[in-house]
C-alpha atoms as a PDB file:
ATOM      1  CA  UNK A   1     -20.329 102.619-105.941  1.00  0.00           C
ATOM      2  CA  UNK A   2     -22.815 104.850-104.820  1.00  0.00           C
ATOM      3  CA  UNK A   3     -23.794 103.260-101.260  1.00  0.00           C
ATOM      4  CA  UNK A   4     -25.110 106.473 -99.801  1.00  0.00           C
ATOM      5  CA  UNK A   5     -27.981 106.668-102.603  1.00  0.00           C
ATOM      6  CA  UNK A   6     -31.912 105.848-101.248  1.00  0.00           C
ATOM      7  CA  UNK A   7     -33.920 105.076-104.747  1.00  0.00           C
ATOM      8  CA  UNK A   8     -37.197 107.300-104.444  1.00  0.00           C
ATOM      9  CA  UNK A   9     -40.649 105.476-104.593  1.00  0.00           C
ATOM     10  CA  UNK A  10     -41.887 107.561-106.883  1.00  0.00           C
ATOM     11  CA  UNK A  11     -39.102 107.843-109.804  1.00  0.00           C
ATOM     12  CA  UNK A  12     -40.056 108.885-113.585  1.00  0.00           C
ATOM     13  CA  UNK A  13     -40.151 105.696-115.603  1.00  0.00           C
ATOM     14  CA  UNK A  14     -38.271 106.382-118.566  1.00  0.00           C
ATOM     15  CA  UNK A  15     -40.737 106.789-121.526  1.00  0.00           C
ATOM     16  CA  UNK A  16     -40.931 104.508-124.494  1.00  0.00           C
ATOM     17  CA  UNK A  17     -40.274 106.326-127.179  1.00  0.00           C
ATOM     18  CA  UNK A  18     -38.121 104.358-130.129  1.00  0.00           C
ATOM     19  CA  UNK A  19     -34.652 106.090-130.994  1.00  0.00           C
ATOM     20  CA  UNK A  20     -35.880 104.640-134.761  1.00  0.00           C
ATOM     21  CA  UNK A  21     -38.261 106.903-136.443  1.00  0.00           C
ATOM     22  CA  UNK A  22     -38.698 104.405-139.162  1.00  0.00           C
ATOM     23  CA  UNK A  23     -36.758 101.920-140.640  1.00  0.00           C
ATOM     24  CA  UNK A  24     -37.004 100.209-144.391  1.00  0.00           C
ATOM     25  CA  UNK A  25     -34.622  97.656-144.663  1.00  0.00           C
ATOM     26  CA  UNK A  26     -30.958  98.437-143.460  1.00  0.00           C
ATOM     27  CA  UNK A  27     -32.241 102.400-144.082  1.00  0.00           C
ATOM     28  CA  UNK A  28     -32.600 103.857-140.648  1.00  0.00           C
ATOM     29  CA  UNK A  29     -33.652 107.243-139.504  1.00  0.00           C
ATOM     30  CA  UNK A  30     -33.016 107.605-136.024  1.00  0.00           C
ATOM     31  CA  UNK A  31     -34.462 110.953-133.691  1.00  0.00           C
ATOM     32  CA  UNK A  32     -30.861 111.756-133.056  1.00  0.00           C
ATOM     33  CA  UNK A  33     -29.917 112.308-136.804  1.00  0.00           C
ATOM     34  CA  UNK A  34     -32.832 113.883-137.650  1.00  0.00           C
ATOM     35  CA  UNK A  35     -32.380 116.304-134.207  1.00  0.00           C
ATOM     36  CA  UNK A  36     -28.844 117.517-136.219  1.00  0.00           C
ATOM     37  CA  UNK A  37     -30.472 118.041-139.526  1.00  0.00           C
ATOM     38  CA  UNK A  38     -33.795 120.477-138.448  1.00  0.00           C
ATOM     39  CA  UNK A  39     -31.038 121.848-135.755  1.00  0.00           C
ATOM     40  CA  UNK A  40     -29.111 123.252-139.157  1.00  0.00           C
ATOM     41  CA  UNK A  41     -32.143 124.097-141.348  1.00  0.00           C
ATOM     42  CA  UNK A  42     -33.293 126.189-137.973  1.00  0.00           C
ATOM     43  CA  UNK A  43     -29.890 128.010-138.258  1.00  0.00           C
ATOM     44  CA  UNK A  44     -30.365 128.397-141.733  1.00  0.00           C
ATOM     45  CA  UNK A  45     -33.632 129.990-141.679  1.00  0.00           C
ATOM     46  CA  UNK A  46     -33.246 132.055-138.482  1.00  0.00           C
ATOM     47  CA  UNK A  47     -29.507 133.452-140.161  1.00  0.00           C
ATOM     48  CA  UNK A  48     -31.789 134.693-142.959  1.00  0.00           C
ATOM     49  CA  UNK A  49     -33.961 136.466-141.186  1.00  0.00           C
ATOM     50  CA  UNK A  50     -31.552 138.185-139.395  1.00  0.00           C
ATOM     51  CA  UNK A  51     -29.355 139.275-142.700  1.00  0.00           C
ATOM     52  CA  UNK A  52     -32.989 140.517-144.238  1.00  0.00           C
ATOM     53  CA  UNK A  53     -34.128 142.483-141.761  1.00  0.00           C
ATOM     54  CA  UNK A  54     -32.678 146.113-141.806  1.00  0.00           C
ATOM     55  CA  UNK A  55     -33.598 147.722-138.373  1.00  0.00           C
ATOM     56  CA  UNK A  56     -30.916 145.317-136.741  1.00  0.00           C
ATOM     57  CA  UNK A  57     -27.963 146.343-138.234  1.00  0.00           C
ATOM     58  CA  UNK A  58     -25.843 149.609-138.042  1.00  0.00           C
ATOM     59  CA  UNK A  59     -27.128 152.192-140.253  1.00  0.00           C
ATOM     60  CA  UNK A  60     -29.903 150.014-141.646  1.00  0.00           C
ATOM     61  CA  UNK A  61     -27.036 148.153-143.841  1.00  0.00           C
ATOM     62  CA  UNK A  62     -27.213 144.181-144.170  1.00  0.00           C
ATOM     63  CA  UNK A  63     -24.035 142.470-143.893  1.00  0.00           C
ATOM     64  CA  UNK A  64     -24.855 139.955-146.252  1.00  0.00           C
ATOM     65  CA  UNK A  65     -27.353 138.060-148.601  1.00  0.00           C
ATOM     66  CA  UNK A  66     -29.670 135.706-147.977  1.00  0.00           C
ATOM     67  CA  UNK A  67     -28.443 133.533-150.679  1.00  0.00           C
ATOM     68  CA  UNK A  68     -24.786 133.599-148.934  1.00  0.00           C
ATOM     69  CA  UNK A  69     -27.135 131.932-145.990  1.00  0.00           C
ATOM     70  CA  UNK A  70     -28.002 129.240-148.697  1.00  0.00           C
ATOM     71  CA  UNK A  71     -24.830 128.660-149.923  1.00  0.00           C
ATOM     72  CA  UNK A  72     -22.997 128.534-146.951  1.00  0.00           C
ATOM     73  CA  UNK A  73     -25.612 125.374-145.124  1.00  0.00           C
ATOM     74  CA  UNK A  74     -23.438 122.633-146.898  1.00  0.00           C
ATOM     75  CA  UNK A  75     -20.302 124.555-145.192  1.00  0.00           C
ATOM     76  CA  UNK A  76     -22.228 124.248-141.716  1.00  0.00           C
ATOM     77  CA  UNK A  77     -23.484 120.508-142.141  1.00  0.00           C
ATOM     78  CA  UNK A  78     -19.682 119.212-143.220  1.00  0.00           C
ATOM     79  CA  UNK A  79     -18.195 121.407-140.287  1.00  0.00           C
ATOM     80  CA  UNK A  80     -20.400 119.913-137.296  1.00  0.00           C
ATOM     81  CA  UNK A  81     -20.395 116.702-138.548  1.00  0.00           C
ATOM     82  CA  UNK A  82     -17.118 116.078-139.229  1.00  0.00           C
ATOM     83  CA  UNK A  83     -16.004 118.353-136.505  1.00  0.00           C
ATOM     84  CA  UNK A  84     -18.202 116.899-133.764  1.00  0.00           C
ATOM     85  CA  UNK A  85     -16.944 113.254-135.063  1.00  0.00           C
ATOM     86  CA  UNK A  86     -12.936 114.436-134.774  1.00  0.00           C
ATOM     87  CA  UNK A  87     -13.729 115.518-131.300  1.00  0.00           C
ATOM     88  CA  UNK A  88     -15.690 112.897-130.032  1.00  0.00           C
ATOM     89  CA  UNK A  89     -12.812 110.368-131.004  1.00  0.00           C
ATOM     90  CA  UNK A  90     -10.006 112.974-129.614  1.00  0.00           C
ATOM     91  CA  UNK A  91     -11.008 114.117-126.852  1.00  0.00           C
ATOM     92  CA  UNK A  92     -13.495 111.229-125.433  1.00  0.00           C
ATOM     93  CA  UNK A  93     -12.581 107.658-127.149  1.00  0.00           C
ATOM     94  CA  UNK A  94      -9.191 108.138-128.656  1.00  0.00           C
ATOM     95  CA  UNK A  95      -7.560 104.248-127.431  1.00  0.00           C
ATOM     96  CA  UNK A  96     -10.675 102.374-128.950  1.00  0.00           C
ATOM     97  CA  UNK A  97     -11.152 104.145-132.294  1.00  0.00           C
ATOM     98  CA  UNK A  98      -7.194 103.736-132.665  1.00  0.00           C
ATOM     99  CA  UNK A  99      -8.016 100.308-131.796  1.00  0.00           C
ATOM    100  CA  UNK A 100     -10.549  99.430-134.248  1.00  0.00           C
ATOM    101  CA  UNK A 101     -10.088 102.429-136.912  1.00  0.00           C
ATOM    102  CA  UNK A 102     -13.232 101.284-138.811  1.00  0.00           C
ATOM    103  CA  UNK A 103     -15.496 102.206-136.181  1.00  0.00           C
ATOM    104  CA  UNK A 104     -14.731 105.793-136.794  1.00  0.00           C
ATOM    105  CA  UNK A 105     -16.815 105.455-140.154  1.00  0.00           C
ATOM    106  CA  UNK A 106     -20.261 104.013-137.671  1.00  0.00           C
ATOM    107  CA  UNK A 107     -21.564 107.527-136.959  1.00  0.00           C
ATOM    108  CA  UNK A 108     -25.170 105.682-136.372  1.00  0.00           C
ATOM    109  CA  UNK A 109     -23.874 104.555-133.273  1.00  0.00           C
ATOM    110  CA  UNK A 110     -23.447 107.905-131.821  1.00  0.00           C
ATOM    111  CA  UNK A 111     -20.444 109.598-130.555  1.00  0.00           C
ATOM    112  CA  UNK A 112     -20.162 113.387-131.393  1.00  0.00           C
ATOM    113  CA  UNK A 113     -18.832 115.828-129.247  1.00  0.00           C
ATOM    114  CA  UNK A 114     -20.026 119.140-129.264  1.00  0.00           C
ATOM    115  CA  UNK A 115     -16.414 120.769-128.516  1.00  0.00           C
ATOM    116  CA  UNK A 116     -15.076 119.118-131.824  1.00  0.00           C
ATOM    117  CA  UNK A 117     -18.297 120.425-134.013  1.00  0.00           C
ATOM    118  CA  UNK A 118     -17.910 123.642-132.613  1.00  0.00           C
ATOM    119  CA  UNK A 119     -14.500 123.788-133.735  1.00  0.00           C
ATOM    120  CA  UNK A 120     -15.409 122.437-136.923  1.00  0.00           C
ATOM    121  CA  UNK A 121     -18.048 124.890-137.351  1.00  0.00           C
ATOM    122  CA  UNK A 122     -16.278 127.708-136.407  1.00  0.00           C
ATOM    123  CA  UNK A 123     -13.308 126.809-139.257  1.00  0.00           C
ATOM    124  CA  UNK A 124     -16.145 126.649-142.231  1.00  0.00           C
ATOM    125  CA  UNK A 125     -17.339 129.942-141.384  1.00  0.00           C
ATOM    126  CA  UNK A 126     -14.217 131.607-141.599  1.00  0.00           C
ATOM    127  CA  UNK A 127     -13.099 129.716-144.951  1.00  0.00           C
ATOM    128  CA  UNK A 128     -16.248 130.857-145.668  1.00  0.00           C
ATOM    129  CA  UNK A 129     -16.714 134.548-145.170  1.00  0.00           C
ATOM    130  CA  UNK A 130     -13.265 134.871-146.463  1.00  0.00           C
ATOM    131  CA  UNK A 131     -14.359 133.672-149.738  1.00  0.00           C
ATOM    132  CA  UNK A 132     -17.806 135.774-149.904  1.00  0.00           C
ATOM    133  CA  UNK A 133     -15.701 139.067-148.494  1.00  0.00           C
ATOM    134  CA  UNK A 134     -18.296 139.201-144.957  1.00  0.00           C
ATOM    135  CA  UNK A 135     -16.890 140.024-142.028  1.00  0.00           C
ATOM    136  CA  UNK A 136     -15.777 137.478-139.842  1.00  0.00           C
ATOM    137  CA  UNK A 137     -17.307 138.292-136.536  1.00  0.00           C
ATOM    138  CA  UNK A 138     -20.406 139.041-138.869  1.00  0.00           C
ATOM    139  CA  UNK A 139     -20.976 135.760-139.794  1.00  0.00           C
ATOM    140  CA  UNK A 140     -20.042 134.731-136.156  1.00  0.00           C
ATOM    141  CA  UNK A 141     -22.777 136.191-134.834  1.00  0.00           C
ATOM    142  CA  UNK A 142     -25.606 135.945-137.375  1.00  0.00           C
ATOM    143  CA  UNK A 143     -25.033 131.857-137.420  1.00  0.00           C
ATOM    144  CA  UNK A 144     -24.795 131.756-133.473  1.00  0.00           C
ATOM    145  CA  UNK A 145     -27.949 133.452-132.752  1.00  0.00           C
ATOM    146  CA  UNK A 146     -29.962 129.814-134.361  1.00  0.00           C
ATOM    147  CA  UNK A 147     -27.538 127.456-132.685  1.00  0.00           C
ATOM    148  CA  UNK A 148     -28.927 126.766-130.092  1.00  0.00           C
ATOM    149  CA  UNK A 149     -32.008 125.393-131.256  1.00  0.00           C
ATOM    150  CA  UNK A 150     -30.585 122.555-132.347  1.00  0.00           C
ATOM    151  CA  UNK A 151     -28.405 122.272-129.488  1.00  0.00           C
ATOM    152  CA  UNK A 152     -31.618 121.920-127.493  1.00  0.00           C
ATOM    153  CA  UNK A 153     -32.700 119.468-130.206  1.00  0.00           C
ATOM    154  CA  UNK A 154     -30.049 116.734-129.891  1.00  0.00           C
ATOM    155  CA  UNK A 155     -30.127 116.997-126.095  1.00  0.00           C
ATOM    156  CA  UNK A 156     -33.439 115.696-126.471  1.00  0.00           C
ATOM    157  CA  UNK A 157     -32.469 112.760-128.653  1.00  0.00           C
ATOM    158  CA  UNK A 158     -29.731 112.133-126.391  1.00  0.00           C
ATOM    159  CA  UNK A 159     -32.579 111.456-124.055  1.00  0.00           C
ATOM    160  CA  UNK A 160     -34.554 109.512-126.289  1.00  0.00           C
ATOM    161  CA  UNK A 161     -31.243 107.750-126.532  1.00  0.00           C
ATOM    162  CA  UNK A 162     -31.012 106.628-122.752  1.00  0.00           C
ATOM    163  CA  UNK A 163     -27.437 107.803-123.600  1.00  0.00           C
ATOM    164  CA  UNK A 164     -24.890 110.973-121.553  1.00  0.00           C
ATOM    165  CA  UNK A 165     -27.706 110.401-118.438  1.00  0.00           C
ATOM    166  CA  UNK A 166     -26.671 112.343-114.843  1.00  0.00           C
ATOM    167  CA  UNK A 167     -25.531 110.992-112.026  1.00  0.00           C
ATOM    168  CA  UNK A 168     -27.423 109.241-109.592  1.00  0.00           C
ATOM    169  CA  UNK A 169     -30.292 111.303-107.504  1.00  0.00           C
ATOM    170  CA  UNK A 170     -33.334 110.364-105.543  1.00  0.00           C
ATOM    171  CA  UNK A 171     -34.870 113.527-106.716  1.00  0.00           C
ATOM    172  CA  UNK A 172     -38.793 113.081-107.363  1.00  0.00           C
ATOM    173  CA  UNK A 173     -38.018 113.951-110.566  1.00  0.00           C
ATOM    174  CA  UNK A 174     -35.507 111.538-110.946  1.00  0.00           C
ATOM    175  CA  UNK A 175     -35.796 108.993-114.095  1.00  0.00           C
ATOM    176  CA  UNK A 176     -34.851 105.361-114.043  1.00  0.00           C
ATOM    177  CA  UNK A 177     -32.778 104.908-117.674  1.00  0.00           C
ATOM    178  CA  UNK A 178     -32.768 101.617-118.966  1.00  0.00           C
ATOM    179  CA  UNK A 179     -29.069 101.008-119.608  1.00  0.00           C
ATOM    180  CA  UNK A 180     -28.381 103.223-116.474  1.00  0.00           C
ATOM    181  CA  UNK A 181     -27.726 100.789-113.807  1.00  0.00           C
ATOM    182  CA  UNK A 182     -29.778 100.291-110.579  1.00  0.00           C
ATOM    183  CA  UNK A 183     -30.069 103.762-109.960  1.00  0.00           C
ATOM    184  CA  UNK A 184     -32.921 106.499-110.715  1.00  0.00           C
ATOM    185  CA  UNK A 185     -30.826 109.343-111.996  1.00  0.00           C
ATOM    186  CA  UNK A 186     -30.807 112.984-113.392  1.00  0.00           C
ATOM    187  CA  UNK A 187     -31.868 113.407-116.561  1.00  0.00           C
ATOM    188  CA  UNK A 188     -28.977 115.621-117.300  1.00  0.00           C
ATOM    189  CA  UNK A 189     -30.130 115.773-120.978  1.00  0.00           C
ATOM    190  CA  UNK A 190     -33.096 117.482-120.152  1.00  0.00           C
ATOM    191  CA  UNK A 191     -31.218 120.049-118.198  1.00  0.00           C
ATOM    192  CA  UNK A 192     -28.426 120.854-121.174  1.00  0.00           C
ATOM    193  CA  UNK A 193     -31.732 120.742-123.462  1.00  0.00           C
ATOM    194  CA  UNK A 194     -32.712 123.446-121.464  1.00  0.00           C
ATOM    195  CA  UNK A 195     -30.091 125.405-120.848  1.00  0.00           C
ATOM    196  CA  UNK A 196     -28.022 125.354-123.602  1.00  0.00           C
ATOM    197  CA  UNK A 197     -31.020 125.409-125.957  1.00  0.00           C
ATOM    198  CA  UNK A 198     -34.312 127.243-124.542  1.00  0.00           C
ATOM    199  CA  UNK A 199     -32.418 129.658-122.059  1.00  0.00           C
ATOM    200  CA  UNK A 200     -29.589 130.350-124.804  1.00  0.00           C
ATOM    201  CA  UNK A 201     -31.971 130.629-127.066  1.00  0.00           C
ATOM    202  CA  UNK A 202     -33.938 133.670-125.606  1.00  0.00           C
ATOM    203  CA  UNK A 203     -30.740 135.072-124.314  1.00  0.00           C
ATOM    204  CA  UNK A 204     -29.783 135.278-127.598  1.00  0.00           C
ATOM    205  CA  UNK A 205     -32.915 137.133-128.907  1.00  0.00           C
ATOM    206  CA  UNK A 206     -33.151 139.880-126.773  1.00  0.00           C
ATOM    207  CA  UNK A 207     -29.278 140.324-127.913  1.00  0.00           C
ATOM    208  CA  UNK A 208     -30.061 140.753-131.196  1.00  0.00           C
ATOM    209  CA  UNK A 209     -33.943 141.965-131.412  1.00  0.00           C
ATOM    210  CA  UNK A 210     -34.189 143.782-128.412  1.00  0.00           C
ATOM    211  CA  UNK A 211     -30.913 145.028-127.487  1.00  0.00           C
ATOM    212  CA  UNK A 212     -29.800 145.651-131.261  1.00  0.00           C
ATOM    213  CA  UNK A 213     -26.043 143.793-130.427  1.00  0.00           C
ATOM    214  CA  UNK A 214     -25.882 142.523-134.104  1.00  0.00           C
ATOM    215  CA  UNK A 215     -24.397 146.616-134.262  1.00  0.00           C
ATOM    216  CA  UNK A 216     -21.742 145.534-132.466  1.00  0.00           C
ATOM    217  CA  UNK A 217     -19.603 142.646-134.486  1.00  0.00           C
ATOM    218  CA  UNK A 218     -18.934 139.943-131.973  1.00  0.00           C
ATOM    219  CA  UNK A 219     -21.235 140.732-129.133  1.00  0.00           C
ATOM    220  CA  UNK A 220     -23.761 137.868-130.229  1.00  0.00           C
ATOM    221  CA  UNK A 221     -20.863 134.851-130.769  1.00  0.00           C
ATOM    222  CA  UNK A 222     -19.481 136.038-127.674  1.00  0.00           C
ATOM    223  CA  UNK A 223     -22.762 135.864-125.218  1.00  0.00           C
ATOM    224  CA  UNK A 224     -23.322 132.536-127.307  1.00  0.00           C
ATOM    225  CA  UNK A 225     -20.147 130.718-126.479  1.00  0.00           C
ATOM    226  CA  UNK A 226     -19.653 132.327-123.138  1.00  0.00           C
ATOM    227  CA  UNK A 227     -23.219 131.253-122.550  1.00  0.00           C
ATOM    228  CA  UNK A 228     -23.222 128.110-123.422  1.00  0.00           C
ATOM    229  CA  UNK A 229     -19.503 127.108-121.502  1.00  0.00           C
ATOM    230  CA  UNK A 230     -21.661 128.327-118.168  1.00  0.00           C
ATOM    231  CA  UNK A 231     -24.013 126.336-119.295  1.00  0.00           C
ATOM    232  CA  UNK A 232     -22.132 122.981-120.008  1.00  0.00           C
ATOM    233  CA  UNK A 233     -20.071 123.613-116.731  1.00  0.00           C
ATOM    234  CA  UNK A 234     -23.187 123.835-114.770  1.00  0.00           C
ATOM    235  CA  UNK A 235     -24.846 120.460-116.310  1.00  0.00           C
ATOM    236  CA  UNK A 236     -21.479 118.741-115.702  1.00  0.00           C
ATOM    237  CA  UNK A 237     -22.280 118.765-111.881  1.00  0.00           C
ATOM    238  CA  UNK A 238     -25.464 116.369-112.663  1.00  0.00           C
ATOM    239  CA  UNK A 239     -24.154 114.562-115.697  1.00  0.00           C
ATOM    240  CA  UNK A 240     -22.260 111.134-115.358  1.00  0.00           C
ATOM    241  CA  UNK A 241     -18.995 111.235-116.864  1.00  0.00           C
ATOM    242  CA  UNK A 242     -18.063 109.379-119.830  1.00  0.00           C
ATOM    243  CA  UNK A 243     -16.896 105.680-118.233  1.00  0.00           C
ATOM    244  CA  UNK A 244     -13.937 105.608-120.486  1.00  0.00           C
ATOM    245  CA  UNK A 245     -12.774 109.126-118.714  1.00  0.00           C
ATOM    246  CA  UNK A 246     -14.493 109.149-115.600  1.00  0.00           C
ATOM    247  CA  UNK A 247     -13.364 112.164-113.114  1.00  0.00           C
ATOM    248  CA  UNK A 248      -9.962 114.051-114.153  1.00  0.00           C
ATOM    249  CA  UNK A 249      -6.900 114.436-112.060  1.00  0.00           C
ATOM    250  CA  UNK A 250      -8.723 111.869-109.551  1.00  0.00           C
ATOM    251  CA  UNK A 251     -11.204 114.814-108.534  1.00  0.00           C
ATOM    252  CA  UNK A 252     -14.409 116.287-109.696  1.00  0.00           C
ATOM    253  CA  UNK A 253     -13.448 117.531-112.811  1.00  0.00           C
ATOM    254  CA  UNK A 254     -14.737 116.262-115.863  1.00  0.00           C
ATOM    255  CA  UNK A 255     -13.503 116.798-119.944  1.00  0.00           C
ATOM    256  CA  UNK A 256     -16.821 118.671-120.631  1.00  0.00           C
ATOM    257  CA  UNK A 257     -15.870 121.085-117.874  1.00  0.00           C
ATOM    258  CA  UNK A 258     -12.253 121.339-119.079  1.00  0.00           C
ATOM    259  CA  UNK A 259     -13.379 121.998-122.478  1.00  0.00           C
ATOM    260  CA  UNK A 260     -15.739 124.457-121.521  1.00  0.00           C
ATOM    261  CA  UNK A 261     -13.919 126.671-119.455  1.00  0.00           C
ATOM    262  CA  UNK A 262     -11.235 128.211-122.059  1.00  0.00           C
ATOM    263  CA  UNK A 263     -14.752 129.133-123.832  1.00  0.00           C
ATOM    264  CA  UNK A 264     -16.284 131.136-120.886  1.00  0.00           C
ATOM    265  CA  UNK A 265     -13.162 133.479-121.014  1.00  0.00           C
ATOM    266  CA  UNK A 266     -12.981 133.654-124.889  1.00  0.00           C
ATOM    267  CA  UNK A 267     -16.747 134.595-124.777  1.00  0.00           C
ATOM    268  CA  UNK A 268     -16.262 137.206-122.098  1.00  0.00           C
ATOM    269  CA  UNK A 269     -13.243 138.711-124.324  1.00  0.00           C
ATOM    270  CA  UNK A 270     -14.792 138.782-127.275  1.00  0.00           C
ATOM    271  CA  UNK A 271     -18.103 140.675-125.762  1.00  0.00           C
ATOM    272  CA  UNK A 272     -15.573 143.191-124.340  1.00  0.00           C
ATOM    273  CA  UNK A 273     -13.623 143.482-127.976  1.00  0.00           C
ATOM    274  CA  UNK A 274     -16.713 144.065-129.113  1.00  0.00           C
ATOM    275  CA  UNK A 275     -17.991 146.730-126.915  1.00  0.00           C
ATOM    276  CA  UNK A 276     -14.469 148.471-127.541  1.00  0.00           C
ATOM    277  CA  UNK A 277     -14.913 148.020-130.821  1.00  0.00           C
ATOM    278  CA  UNK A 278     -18.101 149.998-131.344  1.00  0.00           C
ATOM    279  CA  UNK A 279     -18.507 152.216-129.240  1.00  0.00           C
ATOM    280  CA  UNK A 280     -22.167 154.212-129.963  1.00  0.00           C
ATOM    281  CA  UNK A 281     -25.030 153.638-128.761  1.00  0.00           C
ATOM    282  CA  UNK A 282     -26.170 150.254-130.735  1.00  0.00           C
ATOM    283  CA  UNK A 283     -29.870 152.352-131.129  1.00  0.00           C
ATOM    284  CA  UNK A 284     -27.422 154.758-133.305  1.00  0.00           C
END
């Protein structure tokens, strides 16, 4: 398949690190679970020190309360979860879950799709803020800011997985995955961990600390998804398509890339509403 690839003498062995944290009897906590769970609790605590700290919003005048932070974390876990579980059998899987419909219910076998829990997400905070009286783009912005952390998180596991590894590359810093064939390839995870979670992360921070864009309602969820579309787009180019899907329309594009793209330009448009929106000076 890949005839033109030369397997570098001096590939990254893939470490040995157990997806199973610990297991007691059929109870299993696996990295990848836990990755989601300290991922939300991050957003949590990170949303509530954003709504308690004065000097970032307009006029010194919090949006919220902390405690609508604690109430709405049960919103945020059912959203992703079930979200990212929809998507992942939608857009990535759809003939073998309709197959064998019980599978759906085996979540500790993976399959999540960050697309679906996004979408997911994004519903539970609108339900939400509609039912506390915050502001929409408010709520947007103060839950993006923590995301993502855990992002970065569950790229990780994905690695500790030896699952969604890149293509093939004889890159010295290439990594030979156990289940991945006779290749040494990208570890693609590492990249979206990254880029999507360290880069995004900091991006995010001067947004709101720095740059005081928390004034302007929609500024923050905007750079976030925008950000993280580029982000996803870019990592496509290394990542190995899902073999149920494998390249779109017989080219080079892949779902991740087609599902990213429509959030690059909603991103960019809601930065824009937002500048147009407010218009002062966010030091104001």
């Amino acid at each position: 398949m890949y005839p033109y690839l030369i397997v570098p003498l001096a590939a990254l062995p893939f470490p040995d690190i157990d997806p199973v944290i610990v297991q007691i009897g059929p109870l299993a906590i696996h990295w990848y679970g836990v990755g989601y769970i300290v991922g939300i609790l991050f957003a949590w605590w990170y949303g509530r020190r954003l709504v308690t700290n004065p000097r970032l919003w307009r006029n010194g005048e919090v949006p919220m309360k902390a405690v609508d932070m604690d109430d709405f974390i049960v919103w945020a876990a059912v959203g992703v979860v079930l979200g990212g579980r929809i998507g992942y059998i939608l857009f990535y899987d759809f003939a073998r879950y309709l197959a064998n419909p019980l599978d759906i219910l085996a979540v500790w076998q993976g399959g999540m799709s960050f697309h679906g829990g996004f979408a997911g997400c994004t519903l539970a905070m609108i339900l939400y803020a509609r039912s506390r009286g915050i502001r929409v783009w408010t709520m947007f912005d103060v839950v993006a800011a923590g995301v993502p952390v855990g992002i970065g998180l569950v790229r990780l596991t994905n690695f500790i997985n030896s699952e969604l590894w890149g293509r093939p590359s004889d890159l010295p810093w290439a990594v030979e995955f156990p289940n991945g064939g006779p290749f040494t390839r990208h570890p693609s995870q590492l990249y979206e961990a990254a880029l999507e979670g360290l880069v995004l992360f900091l991006a995010l921070r001067i947004l709101t600390h720095w740059l005081l864009k928390l004034k302007q309602p929609g500024f923050v969820a905007g750079a976030f998804v925008a950000g993280y579309g580029l982000s996803r787009i870019f990592a496509e180019f290394f990542r190995e398509p899902d073999a149920q899907l494998g390249y779109l329309f017989g080219g080079w594009l892949t779902m991740g890339m087609l599902l990213s793209a429509p959030m690059v330009l909603f991103g960019l448009w809601a930065m824009a509403r937002a500048r147009r929106a407010s218009p002062a000076s966010t030091a104001a």
